[in-house]
C-alpha atoms as a PDB file:
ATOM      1  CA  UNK A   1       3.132  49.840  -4.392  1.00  0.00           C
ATOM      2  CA  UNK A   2       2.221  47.019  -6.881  1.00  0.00           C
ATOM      3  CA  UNK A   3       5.894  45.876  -6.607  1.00  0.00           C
ATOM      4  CA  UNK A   4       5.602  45.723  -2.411  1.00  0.00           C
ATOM      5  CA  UNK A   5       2.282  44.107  -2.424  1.00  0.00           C
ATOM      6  CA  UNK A   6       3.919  41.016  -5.071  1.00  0.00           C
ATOM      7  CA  UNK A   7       6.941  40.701  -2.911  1.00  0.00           C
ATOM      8  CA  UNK A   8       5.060  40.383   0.156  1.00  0.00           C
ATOM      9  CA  UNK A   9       2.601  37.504  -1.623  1.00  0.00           C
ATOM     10  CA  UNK A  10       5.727  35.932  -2.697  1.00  0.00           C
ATOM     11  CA  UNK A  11       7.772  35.662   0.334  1.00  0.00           C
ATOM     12  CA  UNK A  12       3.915  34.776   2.097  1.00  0.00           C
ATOM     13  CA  UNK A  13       3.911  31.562  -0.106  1.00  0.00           C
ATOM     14  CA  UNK A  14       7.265  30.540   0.587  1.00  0.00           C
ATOM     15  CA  UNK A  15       7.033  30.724   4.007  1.00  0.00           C
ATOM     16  CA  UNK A  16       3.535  29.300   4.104  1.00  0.00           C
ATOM     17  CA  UNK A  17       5.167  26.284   1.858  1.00  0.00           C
ATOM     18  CA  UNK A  18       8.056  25.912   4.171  1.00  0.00           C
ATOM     19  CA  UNK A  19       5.760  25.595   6.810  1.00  0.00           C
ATOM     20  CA  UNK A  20       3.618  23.209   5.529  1.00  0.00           C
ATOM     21  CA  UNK A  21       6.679  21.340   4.184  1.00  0.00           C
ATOM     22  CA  UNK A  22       8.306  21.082   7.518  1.00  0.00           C
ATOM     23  CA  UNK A  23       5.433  20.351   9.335  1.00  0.00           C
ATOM     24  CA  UNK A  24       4.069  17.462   6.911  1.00  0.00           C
ATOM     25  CA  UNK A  25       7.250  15.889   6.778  1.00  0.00           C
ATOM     26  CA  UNK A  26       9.308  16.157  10.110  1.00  0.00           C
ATOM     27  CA  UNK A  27       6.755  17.150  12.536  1.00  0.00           C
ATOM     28  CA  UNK A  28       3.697  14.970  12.061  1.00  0.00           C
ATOM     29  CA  UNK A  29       4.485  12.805   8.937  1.00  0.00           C
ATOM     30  CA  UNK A  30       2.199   9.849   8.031  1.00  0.00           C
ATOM     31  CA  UNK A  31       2.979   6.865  10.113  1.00  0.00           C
ATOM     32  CA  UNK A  32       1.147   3.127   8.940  1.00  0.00           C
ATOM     33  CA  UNK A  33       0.473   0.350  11.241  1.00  0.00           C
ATOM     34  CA  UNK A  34      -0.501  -2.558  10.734  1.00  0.00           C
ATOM     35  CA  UNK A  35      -2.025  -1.698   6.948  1.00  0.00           C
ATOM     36  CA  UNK A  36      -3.990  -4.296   4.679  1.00  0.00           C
ATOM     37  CA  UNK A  37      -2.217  -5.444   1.997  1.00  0.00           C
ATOM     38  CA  UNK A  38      -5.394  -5.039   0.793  1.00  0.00           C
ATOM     39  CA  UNK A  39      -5.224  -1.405   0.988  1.00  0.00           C
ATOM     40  CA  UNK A  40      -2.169  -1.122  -1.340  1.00  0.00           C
ATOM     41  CA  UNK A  41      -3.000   0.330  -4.809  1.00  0.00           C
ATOM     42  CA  UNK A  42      -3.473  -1.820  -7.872  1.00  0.00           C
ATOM     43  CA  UNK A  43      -0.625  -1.513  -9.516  1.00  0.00           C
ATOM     44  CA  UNK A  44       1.588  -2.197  -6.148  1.00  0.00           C
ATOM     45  CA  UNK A  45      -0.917  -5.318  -5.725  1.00  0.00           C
ATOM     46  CA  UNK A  46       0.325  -6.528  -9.270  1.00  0.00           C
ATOM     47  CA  UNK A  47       4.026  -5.820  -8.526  1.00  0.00           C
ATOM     48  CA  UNK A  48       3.710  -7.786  -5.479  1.00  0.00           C
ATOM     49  CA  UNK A  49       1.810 -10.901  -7.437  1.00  0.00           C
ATOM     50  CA  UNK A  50       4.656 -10.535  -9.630  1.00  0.00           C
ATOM     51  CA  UNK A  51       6.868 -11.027  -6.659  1.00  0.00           C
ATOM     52  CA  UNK A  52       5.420 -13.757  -5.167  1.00  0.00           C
ATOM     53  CA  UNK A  53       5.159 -15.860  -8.773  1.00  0.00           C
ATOM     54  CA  UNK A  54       9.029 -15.388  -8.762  1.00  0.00           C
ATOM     55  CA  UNK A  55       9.595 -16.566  -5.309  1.00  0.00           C
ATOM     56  CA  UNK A  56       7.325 -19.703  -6.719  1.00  0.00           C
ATOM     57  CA  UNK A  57       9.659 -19.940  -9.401  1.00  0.00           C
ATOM     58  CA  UNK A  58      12.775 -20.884  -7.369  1.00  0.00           C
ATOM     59  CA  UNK A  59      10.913 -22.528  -4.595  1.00  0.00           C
ATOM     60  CA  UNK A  60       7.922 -24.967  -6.648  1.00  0.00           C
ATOM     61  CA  UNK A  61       5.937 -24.458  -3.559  1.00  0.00           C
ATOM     62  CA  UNK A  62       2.435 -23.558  -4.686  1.00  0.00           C
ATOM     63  CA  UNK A  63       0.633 -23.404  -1.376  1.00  0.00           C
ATOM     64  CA  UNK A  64       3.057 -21.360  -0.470  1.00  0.00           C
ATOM     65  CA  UNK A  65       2.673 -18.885  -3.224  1.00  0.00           C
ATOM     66  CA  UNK A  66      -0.965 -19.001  -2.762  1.00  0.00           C
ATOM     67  CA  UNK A  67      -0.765 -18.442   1.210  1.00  0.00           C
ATOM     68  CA  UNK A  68       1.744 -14.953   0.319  1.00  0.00           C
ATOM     69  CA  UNK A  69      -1.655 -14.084  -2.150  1.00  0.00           C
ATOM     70  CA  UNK A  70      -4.393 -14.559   0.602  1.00  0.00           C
ATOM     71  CA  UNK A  71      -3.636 -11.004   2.038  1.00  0.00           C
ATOM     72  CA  UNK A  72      -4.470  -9.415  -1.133  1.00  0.00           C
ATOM     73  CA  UNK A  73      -8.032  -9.966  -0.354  1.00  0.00           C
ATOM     74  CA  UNK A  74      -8.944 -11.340  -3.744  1.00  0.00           C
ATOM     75  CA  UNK A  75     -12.419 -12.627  -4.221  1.00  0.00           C
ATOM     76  CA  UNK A  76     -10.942 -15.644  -6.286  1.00  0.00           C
ATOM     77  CA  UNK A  77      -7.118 -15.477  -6.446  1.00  0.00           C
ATOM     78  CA  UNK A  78      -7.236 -18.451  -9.305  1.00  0.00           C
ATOM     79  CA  UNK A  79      -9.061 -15.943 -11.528  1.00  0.00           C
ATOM     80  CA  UNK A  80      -7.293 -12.862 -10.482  1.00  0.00           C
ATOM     81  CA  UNK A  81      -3.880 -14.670 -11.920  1.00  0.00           C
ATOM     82  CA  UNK A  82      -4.780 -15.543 -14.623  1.00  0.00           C
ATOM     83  CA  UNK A  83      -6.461 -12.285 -15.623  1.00  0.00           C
ATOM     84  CA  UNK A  84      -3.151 -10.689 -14.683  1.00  0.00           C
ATOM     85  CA  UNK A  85      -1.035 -12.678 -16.627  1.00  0.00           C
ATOM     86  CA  UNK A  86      -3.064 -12.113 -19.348  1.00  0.00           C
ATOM     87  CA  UNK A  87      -2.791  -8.603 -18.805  1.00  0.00           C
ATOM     88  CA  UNK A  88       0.864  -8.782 -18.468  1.00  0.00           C
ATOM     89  CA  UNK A  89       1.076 -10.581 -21.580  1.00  0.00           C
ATOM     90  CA  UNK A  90      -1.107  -8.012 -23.671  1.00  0.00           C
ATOM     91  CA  UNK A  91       0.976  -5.236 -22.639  1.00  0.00           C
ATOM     92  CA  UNK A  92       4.109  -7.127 -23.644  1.00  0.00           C
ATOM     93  CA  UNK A  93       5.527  -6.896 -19.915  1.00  0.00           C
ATOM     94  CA  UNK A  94       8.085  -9.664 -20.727  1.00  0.00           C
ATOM     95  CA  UNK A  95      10.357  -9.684 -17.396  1.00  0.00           C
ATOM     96  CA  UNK A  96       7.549 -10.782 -15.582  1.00  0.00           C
ATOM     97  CA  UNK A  97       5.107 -12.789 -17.856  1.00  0.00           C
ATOM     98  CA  UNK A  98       7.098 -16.319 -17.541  1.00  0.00           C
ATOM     99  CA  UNK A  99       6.668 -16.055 -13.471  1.00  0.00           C
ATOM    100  CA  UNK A 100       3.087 -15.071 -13.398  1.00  0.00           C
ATOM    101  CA  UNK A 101       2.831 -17.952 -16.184  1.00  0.00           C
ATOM    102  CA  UNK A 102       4.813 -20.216 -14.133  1.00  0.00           C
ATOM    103  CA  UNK A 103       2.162 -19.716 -11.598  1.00  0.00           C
ATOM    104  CA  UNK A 104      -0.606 -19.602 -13.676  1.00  0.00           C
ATOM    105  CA  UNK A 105       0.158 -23.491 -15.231  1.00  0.00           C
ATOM    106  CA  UNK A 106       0.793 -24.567 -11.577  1.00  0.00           C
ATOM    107  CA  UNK A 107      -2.517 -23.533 -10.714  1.00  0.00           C
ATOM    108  CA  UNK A 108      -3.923 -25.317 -13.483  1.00  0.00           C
ATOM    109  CA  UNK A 109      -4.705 -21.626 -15.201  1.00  0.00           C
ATOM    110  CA  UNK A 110      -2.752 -22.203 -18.343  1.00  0.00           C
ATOM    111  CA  UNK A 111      -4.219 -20.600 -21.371  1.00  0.00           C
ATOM    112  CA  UNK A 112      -3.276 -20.853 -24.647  1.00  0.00           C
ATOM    113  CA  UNK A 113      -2.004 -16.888 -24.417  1.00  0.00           C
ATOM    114  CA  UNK A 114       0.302 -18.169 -21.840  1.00  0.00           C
ATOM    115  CA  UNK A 115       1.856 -21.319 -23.539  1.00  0.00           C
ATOM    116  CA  UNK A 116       4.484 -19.564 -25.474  1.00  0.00           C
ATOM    117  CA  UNK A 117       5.749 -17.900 -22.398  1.00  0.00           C
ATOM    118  CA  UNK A 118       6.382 -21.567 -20.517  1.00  0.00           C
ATOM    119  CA  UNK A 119       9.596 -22.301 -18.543  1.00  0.00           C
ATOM    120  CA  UNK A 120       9.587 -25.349 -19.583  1.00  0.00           C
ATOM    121  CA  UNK A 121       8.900 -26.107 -23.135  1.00  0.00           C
ATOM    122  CA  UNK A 122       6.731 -28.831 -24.472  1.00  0.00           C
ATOM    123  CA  UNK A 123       7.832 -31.031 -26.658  1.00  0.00           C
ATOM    124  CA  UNK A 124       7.490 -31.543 -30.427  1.00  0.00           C
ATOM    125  CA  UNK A 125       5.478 -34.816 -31.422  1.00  0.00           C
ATOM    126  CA  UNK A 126       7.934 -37.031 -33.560  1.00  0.00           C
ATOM    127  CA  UNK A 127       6.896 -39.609 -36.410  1.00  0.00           C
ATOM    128  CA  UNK A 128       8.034 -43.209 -35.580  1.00  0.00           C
ATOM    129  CA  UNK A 129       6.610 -45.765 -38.264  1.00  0.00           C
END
């Protein structure tokens, strides 16, 4: 009897999760329009500031870079790239810290976390008597 009645539970859940599988992802399966990129999670947010700052990169078109941010929503987008980079840089995310940094200097965000990371390096004072 015990046997029967876990047999029956067993082939109940599969069935139930085959259901619920087909129906959640053929029959009605989520469907966005016309979404915020506001709306996108935090990290995604980051990874698409990460994006942008290397699109800046090969372009040099800052108002450009900061038009592709205005859809994030930020409060102050000056002060949300820099605290990024920052970020980046503290948890040694080195693909992407000279982009954001890129960015950051262009905005006039440099800080002195960031000047190690330039693209282009500064130079070294020489002694001419």
């Amino acid at each position: 009897m015990r046997q029967r009645y876990l047999g029956s539970l067993l082939i109940g859940i599969l069935v139930g999760l085959a259901a619920g599988m087909f129906l959640g992802w053929e029959q009605f399966p989520v469907e966005y329009t016309n979404s915020a990129m506001s709306n996108l999670a935090p990290r995604y947010q980051e990874d698409y500031t990460v994006m942008v700052a290397e699109g800046y990169v090969q372009e040099r078109d800052v108002n450009g870079a900061l038009t592709r941010l205005q859809p994030l929503g930020k409060e102050n987008i000056f002060d949300y790239i820099q605290d990024l980079t920052e970020r980046l840089i503290s948890q040694s995310k080195v693909p992407f810290i000279s982009p954001m940094v890129a960015l950051a200097e262009a905005i006039g965000r440099l800080t002195p976390a960031m000047e190690i990371y330039r693209l282009t390096p500064v130079p070294t004072p020489s002694f001419n008597p």
